[in-house]
Protein backbone atom coordinates (compact mmCIF):
# COMPACT_ATOMS: atom_id res chain seq x y z
CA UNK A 1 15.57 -52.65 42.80
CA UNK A 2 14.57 -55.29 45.71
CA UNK A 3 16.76 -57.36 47.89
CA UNK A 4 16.52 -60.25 48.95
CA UNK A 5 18.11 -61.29 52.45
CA UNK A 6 19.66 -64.19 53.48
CA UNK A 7 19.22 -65.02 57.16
CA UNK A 8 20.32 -68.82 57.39
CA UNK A 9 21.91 -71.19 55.09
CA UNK A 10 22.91 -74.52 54.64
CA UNK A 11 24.97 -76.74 53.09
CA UNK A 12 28.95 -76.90 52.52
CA UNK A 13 29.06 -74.45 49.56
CA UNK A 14 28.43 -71.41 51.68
CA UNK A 15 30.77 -71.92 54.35
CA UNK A 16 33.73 -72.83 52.14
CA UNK A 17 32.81 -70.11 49.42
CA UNK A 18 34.16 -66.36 49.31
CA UNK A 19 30.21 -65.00 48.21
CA UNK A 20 28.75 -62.28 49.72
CA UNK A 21 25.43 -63.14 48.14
CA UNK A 22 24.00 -64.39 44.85
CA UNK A 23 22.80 -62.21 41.86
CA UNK A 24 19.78 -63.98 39.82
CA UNK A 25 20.65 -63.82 36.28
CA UNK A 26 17.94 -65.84 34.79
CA UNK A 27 14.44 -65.78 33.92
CA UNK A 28 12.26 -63.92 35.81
CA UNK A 29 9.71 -67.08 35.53
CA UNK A 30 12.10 -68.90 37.91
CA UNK A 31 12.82 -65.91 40.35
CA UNK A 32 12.14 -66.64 44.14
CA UNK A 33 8.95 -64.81 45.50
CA UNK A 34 8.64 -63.03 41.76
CA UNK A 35 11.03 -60.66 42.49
CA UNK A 36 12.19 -58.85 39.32
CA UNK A 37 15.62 -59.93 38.34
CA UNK A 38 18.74 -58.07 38.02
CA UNK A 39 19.10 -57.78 34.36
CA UNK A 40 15.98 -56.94 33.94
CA UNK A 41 15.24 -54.14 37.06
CA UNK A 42 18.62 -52.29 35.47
CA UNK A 43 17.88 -49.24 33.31
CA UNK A 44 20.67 -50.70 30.86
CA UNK A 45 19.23 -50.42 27.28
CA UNK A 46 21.90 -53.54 26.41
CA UNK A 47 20.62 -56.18 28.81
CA UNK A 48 23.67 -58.62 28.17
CA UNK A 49 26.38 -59.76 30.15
CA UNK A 50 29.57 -62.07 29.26
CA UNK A 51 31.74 -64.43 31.71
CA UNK A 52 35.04 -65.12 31.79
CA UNK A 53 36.71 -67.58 33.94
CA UNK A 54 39.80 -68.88 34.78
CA UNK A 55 40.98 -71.14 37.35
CA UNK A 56 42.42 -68.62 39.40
CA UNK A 57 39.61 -66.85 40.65
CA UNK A 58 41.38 -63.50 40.61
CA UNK A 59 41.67 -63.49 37.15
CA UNK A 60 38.22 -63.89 36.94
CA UNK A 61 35.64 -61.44 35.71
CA UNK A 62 31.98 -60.44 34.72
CA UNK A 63 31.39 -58.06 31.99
CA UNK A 64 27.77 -56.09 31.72
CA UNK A 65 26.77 -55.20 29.33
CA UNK A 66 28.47 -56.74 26.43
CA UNK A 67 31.55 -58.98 25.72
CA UNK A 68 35.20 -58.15 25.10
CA UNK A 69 35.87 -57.15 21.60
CA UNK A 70 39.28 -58.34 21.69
CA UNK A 71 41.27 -61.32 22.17
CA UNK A 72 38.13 -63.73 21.40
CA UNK A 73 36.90 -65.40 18.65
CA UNK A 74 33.03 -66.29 18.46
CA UNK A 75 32.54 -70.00 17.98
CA UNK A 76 28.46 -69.91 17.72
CA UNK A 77 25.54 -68.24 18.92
CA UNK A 78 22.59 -70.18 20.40
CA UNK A 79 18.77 -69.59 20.89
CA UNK A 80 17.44 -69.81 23.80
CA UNK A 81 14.63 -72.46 23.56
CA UNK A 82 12.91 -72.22 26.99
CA UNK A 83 13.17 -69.29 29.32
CA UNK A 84 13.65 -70.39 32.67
CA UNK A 85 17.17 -70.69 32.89
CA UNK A 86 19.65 -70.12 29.97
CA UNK A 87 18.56 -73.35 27.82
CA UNK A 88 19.91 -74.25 25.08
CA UNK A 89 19.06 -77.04 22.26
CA UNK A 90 21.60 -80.53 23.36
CA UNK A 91 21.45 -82.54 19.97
CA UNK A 92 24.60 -84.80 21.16
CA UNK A 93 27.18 -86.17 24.09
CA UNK A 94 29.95 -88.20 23.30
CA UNK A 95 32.81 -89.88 24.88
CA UNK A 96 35.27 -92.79 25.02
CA UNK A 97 32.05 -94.94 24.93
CA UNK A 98 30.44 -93.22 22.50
CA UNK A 99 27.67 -91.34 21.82
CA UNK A 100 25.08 -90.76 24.36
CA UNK A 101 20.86 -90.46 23.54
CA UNK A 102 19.97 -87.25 24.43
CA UNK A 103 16.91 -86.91 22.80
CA UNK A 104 14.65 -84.37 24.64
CA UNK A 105 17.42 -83.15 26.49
CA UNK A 106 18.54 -79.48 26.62
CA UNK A 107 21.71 -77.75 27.97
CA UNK A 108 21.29 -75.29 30.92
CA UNK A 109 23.54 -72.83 30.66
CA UNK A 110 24.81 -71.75 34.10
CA UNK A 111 27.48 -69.76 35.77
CA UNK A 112 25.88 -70.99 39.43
CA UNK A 113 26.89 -74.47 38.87
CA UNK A 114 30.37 -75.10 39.66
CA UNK A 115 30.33 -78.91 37.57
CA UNK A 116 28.39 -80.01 34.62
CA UNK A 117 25.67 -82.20 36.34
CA UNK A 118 23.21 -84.34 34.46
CA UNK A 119 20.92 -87.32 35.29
CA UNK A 120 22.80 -90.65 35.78
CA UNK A 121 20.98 -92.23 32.37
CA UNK A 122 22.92 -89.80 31.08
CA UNK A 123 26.04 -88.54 32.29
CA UNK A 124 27.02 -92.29 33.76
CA UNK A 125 27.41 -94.00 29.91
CA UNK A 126 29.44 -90.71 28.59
CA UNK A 127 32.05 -90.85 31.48
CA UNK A 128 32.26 -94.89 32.13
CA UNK A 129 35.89 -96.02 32.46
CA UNK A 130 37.55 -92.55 32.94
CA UNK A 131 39.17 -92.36 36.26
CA UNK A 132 40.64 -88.97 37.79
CA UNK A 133 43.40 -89.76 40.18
CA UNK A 134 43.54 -87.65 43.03
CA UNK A 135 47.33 -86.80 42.66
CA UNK A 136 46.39 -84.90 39.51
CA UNK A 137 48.56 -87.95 37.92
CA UNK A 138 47.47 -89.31 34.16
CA UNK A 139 45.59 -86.19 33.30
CA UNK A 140 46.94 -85.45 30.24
CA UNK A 141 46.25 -89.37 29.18
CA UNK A 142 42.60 -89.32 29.92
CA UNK A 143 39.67 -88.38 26.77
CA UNK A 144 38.04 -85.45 25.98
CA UNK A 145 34.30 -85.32 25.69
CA UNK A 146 32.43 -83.87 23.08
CA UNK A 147 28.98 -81.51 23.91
CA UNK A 148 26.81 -80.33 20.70
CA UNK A 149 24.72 -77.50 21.06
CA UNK A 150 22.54 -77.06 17.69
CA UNK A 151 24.98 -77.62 14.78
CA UNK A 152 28.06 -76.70 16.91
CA UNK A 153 30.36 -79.54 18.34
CA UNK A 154 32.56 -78.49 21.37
CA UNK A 155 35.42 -80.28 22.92
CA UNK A 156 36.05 -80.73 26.32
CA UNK A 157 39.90 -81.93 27.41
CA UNK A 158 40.49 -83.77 30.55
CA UNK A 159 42.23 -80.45 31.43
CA UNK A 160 39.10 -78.64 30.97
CA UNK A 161 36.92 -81.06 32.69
CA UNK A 162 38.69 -82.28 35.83
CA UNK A 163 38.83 -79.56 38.37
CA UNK A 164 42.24 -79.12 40.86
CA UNK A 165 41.44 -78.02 43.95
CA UNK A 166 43.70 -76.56 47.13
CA UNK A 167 45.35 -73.75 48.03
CA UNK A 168 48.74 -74.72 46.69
CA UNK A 169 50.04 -76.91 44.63
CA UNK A 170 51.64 -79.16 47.20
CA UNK A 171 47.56 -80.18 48.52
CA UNK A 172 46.11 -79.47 45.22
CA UNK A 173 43.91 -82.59 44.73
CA UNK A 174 42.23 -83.81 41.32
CA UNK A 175 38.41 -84.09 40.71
CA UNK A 176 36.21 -85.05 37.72
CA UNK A 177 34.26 -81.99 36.90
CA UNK A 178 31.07 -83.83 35.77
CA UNK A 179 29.03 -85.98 37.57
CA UNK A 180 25.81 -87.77 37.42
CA UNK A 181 22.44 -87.17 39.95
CA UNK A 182 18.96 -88.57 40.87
CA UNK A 183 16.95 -86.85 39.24
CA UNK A 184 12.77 -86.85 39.52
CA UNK A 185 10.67 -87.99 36.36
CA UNK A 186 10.67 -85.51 34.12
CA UNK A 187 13.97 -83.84 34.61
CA UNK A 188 15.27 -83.16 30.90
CA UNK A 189 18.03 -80.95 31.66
CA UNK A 190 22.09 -81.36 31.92
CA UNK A 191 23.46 -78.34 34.11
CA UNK A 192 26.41 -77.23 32.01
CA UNK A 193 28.33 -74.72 34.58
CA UNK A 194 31.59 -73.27 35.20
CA UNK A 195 33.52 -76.15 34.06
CA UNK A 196 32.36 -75.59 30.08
CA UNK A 197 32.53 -72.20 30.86
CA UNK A 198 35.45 -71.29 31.69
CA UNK A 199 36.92 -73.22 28.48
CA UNK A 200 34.08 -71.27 26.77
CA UNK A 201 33.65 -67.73 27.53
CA UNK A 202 29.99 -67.23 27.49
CA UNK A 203 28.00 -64.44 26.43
CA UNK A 204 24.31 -63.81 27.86
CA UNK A 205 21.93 -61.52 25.32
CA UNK A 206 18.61 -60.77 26.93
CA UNK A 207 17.78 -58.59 24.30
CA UNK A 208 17.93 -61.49 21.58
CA UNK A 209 17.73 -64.33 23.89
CA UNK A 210 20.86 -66.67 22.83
CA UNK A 211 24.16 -67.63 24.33
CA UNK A 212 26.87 -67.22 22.81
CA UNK A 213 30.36 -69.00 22.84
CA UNK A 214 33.79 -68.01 22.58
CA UNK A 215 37.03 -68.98 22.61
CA UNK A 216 40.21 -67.22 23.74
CA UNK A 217 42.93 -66.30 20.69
């Protein structure tokens, strides 16, 4: 298996971050330099892995190969429909303002996002008019938003989509977990990370190429 090692970096996720380095778990189409990935250069003859997150981080875990067995229910399974990252067929968006055209648009599942981040045609219309206050007041008063994936409608609550962060509560501050970017010509994705995931435990299958949603009993 090859390494890949970092000698400078950049930008405020590294120096505020806990990482000790970053483990590709895409396609190997996307992989830096070619270098095989790690699913793939494993001698693992179930090349799946499942996430499962919680907002305290130590309660977070990875499982590979597989998925728990117990204490989840499956919600859907998706095909993958391009293999670059873990993309996934976005038939609909919806919000306090309605629904949103995604037409062309697919769903990139990934756990190396922290937000869901779209372009601002779309991700501005679906969160118009909902304002997260910083003193984590009103939460439970703001809308949920609603992602489909294929047939498969899944609700996100303001609790699942605005994101506290601080080391206590008594500095814990309020953000909204998806936001809108300039994106070039072209760009037909919407970057659904940790913030869908970690209402959704989320199951990777190389082997049959889908992902694979769960929720928690």
């Amino acid at each position: 298996m090859q390494f890949g090692e970092v000698k400078k970096v950049s930008g405020a996720t590294f120096y505020i971050s806990q990482m000790d380095g970053i483990i590709g778990l895409a396609y190997d189409s996307i992989s830096v330099d070619s270098l095989p990935t790690f699913i793939e250069s494993s001698d693992l003859t179930d090349k799946s892995f499942s996430f499962y997150l919680h907002d305290n981080p130590d309660a977070s875990y990875m499982m590979i190969p597989g998925f728990e067995t117990e204490g989840f229910t499956k919600i859907a399974e998706h095909d993958v429909i391009e293999k670059t990252y873990w993309n996934v067929n976005l038939t609909g968006l919806s919000g306090p303002n309605g629904d949103v055209d995604t037409t062309g648009q697919k769903a990139a599942i990934d756990s190396g996002t922290s937000l869901i981040v779209g372009s601002s045609a779309i991700i501005d219309p679906l969160v118009e008019g909902i304002t997260v206050n910083q003193d984590c007041s009103g939460i439970d008063e703001l809308p949920s938003i609603f992602f489909k994936f294929d047939d498969t409608t899944y609700e996100l609550t303001a609790n699942d989509y605005v994101v506290r962060a601080g080391t206590s509560e008594a500095n814990t501050q309020c953000l909204m977990g998806i936001m809108s970017m300039a994106t070039p010509a072209g760009f037909d994705y919407v970057i659904v990370g940790d913030v869908f995931m970690r209402a959704y435990p989320t199951y990777f299958n190389r082997d049959t190429n889908s992902v694979t949603f769960f929720k928690q009993d």
